[in-house]
Protein backbone atom coordinates (compact mmCIF):
# COMPACT_ATOMS: atom_id res chain seq x y z
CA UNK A 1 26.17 -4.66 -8.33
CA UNK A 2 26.31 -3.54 -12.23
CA UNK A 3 23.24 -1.43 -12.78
CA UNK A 4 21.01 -2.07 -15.62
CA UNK A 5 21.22 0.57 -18.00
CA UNK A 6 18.32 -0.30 -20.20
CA UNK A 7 15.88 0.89 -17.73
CA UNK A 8 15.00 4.66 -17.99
CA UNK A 9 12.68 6.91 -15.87
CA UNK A 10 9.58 7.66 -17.58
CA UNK A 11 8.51 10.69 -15.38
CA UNK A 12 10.72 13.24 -13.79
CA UNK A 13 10.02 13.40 -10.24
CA UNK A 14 11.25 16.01 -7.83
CA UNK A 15 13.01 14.88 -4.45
CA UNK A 16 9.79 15.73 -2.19
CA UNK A 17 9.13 12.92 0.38
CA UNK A 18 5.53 11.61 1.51
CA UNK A 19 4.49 8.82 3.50
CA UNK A 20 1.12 7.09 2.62
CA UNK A 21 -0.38 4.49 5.13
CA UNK A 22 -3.74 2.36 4.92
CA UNK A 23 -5.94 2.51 7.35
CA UNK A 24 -8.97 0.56 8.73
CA UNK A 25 -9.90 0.99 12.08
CA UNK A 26 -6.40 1.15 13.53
CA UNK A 27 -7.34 2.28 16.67
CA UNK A 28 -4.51 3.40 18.50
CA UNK A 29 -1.39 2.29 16.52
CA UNK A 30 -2.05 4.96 14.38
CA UNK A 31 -1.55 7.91 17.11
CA UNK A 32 1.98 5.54 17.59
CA UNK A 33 2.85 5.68 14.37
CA UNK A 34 2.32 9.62 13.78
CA UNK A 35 4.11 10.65 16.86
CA UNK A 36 6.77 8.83 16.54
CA UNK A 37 7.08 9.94 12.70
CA UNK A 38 8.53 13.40 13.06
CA UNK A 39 11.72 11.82 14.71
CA UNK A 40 12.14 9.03 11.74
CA UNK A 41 13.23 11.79 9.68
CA UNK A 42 15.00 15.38 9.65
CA UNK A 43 12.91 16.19 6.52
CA UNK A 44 9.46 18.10 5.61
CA UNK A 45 7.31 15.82 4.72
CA UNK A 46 3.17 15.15 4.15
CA UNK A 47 0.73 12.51 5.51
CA UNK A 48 -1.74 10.58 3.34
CA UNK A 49 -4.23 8.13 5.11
CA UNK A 50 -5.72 5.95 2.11
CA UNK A 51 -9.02 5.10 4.46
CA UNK A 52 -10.45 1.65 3.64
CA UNK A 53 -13.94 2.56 5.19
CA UNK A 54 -12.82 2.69 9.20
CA UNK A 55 -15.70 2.76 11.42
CA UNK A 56 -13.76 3.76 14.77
CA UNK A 57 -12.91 7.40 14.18
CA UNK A 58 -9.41 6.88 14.56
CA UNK A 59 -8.30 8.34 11.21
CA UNK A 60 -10.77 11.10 11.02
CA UNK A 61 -9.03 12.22 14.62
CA UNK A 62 -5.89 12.02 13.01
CA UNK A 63 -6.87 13.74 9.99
CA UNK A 64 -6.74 16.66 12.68
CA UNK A 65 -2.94 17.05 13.36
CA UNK A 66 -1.23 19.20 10.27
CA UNK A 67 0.23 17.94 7.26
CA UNK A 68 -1.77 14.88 7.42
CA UNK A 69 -4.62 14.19 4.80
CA UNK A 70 -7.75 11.93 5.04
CA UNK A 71 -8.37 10.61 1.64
CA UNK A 72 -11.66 7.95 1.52
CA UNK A 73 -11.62 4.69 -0.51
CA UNK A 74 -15.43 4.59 -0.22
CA UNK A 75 -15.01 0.58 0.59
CA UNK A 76 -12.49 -1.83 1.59
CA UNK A 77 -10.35 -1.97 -1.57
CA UNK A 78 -7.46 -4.10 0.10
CA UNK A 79 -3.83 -2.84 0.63
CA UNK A 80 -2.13 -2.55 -2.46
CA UNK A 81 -5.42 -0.64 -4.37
CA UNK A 82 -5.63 1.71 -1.59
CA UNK A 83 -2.03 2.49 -1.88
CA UNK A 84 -2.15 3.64 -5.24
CA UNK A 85 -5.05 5.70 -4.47
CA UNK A 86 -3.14 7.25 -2.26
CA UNK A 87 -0.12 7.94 -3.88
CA UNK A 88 -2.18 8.83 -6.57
CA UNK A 89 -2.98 12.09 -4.60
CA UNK A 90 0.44 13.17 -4.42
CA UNK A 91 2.03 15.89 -6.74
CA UNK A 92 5.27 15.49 -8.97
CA UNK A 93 7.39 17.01 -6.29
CA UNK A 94 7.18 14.32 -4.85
CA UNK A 95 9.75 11.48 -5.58
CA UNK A 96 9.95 9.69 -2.76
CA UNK A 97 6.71 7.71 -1.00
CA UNK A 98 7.07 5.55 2.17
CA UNK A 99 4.37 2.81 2.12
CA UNK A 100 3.94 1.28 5.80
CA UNK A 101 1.08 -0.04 7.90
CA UNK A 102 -0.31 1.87 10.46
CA UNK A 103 1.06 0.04 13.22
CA UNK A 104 4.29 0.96 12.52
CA UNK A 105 6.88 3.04 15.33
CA UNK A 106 9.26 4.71 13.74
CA UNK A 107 13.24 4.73 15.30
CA UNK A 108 15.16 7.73 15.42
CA UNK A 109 16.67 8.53 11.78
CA UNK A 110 14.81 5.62 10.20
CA UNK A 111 13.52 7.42 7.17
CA UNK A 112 17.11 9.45 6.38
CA UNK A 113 18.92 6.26 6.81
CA UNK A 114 16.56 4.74 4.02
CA UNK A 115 17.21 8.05 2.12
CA UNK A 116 20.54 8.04 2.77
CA UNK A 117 20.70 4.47 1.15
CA UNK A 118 19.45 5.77 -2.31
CA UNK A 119 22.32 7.55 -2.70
CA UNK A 120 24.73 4.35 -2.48
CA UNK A 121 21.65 2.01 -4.98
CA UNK A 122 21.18 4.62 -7.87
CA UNK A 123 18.98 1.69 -9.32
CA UNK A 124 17.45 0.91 -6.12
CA UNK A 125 13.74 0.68 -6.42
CA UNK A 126 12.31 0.08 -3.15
CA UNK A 127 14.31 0.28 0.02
CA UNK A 128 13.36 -1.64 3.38
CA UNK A 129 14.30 -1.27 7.49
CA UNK A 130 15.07 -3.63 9.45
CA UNK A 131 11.95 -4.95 11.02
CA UNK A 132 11.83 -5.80 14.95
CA UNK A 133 8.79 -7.42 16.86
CA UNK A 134 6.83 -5.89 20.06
CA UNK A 135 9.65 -8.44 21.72
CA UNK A 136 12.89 -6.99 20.03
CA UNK A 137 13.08 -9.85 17.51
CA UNK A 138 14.02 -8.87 14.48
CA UNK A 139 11.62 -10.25 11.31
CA UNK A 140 12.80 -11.39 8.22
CA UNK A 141 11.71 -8.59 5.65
CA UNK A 142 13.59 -8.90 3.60
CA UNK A 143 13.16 -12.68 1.49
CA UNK A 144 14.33 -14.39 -1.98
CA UNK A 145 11.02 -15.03 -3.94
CA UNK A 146 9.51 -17.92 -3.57
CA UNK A 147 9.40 -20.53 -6.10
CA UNK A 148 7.80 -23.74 -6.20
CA UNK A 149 10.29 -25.86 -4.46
CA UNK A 150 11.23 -23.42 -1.96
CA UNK A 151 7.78 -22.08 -1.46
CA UNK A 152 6.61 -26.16 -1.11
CA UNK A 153 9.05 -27.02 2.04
CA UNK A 154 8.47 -23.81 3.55
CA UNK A 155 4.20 -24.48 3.32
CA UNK A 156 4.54 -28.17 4.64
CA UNK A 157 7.05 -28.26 7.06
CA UNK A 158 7.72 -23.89 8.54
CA UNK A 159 4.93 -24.67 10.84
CA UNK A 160 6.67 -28.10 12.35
CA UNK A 161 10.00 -27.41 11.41
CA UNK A 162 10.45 -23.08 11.85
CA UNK A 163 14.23 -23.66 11.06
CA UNK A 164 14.20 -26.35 8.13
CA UNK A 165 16.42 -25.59 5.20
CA UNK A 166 13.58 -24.45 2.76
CA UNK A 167 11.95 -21.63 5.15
CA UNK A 168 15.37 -20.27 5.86
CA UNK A 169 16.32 -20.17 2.18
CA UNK A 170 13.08 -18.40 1.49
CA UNK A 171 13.30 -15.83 4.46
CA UNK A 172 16.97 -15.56 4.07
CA UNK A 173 17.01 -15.41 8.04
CA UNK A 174 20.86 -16.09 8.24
CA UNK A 175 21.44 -12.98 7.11
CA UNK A 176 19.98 -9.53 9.42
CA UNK A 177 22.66 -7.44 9.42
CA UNK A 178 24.04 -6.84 5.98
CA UNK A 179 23.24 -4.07 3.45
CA UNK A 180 22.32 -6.04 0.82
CA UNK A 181 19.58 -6.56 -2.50
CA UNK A 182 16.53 -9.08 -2.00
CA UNK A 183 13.59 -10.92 -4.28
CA UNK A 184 11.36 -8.65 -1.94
CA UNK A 185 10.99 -6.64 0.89
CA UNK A 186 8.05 -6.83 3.43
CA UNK A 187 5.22 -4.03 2.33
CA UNK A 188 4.54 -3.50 6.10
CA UNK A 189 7.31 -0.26 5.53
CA UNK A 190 8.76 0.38 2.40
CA UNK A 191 10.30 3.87 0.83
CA UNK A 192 9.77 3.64 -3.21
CA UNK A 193 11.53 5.43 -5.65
CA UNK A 194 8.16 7.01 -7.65
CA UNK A 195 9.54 6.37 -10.74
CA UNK A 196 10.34 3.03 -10.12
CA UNK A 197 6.47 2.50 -9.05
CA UNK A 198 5.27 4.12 -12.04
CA UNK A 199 7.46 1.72 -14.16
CA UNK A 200 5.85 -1.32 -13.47
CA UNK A 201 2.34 0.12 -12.68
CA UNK A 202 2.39 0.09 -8.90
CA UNK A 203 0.68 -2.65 -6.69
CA UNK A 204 -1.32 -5.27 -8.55
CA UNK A 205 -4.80 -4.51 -7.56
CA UNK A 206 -5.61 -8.08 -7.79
CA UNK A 207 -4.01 -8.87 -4.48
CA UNK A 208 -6.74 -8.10 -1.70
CA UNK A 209 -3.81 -8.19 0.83
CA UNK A 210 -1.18 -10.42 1.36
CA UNK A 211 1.44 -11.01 -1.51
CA UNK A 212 1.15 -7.72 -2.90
CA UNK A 213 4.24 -6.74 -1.79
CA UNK A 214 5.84 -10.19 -2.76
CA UNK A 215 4.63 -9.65 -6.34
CA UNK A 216 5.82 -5.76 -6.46
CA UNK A 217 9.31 -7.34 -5.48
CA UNK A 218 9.24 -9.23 -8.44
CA UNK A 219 8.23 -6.95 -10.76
CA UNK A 220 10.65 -4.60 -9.68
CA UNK A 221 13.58 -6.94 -9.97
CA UNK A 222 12.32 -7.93 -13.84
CA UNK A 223 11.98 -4.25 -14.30
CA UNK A 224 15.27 -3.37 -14.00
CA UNK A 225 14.87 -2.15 -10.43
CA UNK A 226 16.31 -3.28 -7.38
CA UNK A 227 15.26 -4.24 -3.97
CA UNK A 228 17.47 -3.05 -1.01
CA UNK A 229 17.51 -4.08 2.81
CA UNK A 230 18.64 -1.40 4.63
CA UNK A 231 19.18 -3.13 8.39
CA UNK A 232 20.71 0.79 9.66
CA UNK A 233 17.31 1.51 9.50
CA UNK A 234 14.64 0.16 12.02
CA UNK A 235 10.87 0.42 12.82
CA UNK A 236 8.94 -1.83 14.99
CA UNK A 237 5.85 -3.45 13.70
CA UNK A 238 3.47 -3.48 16.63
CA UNK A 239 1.10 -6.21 15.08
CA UNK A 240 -1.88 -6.10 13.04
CA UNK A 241 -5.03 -4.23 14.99
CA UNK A 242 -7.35 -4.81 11.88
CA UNK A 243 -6.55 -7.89 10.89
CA UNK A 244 -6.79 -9.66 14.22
CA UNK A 245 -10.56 -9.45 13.97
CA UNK A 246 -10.86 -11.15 10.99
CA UNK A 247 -8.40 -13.87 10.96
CA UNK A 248 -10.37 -16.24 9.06
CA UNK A 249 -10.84 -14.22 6.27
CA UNK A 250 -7.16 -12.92 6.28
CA UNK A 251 -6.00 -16.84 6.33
CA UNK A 252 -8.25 -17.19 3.44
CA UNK A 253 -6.81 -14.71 1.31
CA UNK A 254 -3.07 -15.16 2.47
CA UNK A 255 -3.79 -18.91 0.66
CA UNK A 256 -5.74 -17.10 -2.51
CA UNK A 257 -3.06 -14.81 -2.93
CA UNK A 258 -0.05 -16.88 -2.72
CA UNK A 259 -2.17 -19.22 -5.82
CA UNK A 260 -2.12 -16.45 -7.70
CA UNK A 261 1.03 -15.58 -7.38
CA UNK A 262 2.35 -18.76 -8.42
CA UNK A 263 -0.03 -19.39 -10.99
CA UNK A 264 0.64 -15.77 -12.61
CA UNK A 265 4.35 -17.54 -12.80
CA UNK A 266 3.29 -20.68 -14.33
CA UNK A 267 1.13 -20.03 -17.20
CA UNK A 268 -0.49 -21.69 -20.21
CA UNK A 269 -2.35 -25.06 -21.09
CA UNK A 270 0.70 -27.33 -20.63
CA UNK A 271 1.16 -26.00 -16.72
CA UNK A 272 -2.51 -26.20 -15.96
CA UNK A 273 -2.05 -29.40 -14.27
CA UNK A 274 -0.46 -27.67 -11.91
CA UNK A 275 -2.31 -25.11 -11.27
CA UNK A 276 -5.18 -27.20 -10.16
CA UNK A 277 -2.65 -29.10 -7.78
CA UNK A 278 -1.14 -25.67 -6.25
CA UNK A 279 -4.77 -24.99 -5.56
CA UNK A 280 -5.93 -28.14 -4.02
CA UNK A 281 -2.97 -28.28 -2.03
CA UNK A 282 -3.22 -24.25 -0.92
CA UNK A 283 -6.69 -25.45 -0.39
CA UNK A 284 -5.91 -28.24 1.93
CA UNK A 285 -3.20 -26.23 3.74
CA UNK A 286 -5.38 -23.13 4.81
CA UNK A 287 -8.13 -25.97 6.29
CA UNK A 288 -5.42 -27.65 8.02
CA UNK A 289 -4.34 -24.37 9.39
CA UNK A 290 -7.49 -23.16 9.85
CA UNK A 291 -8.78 -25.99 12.23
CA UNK A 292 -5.29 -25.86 14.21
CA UNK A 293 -5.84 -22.57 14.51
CA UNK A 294 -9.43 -23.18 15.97
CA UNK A 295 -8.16 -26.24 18.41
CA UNK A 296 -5.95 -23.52 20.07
């Protein structure tokens, strides 16, 4: 893989590592995902808890343990603004910042193996683990972006058809165990290069959650930057706490987001046709999902 050369750092970072999670109400994944921490990595490293107004206590108690740092939001910003906040609190000795959910355990070496990985992607930008369910399975983190074909077949038929030839093209699911570059990388655990963030801006703030990480991918990529899947590296996701107590909302904005990531792609007067048919048919496919999901 030829680097690209035009791309230069804009900020001069030291090699300090940090990890930055957001939190609302996690409950107990979050005591998980700090003692399990300390063996991800043979490093020193800090603890910042971007707090999206939790009401359960949870990250005030862990607030409590050293080296870890409560900072408030104030409100529910969503995942990607709170993440900036958060990394906005670190200092420039820091060059390194892991981004993961809460729910996160962390396998022995994990973190150095991702480290370790910089070292063989000079231009890698963000670098992600392999990801495995509660159940061992492993999850495909690490996808091509989607475009409007792929992303089409995948919508309509991934919840008949899991294995049709458009959802594995877009999860890349044939393909676990290599070291290799993606479109994107799942933003439930991520370790990003700081300058690389800084480059394009960080997480789009427009993305409430879902897609933010999909649209970070991409703007890596046309930045120069590139995504790596690191599968020597692996953390568990234990599921998401929070977000299983709003699931109508979350299906909501999982279908807002993805329309604005495709209609941030397909701009201007002679593509607004389609625009209006991504969203009636993102519109459609969330109620369709939505009363499926009710009938169960």
């Amino acid at each position: 893989m030829r680097e690209n050369d035009d791309v230069r750092d804009s900020h001069s970072y030291g090699e300090g590592l940090a990890v930055v999670t957001v939190t609302y109400s996690p409950g107990n994944t979050l005591d998980r995902f700090l003692e399990t921490l300390p063996k991800a990595t043979d490093r020193q490293l800090s603890v910042i808890l971007a707090d999206n107004g939790s009401t359960d206590g949870s990250p005030e108690r862990a607030a409590l343990r050293p080296g870890v740092e409560l900072a408030r939001m104030g409100t529910n910003l969503g995942y990607g603004s709170a993440a900036n906040r958060g990394i906005a609190e670190l200092g420039d000795d820091i060059g390194w910042v892991v981004v993961a959910n809460p729910d996160v355990e962390w396998s022995a070496g994990s973190l150095d193996e991702l480290l370790a990985a910089t070292e063989r992607w000079p231009r890698g930008g963000a670098f992600g683990p392999l990801i495995r369910e509660p159940d061992g399975s492993v999850y495909p983190s690490a996808r091509s972006l989607p475009s409007l074909g792929r992303g089409a077949g995948h919508a309509l038929l991934g919840g008949i058809w899991p294995d049709n030839p458009f959802s594995r093209a877009y999860r890349q699911s044939t393909d676990s165990s290599a070291e290799r570059t993606a479109g994107w990388l799942s933003g439930s655990c991520l370790l990003l290069r700081r300058a690389a963030l800084d480059s394009v801006t960080g997480f789009d703030p427009r993305y409430f959650m879902y897609f933010e990480d999909v649209d970070l991918g991409d703007r890596l990529g046309r930045a120069g930057w590139l995504n790596v899947y690191v599968p020597d590296s692996e953390v568990t996701h234990i599921g998401g706490h929070a977000t299983a107590r709003s699931s109508g909302r979350m299906l909501h904005e999982h279908h807002r987001s993805a329309y604005r990531y495709l209609a941030d792609r397909n701009t201007g007067p002679t593509r607004a046709p389609l625009r209006v048919a991504l969203r009636a048919a993102l519109g459609a496919r969330a109620r369709f999902v939505a009363r499926n999901s009710d009938r169960s």
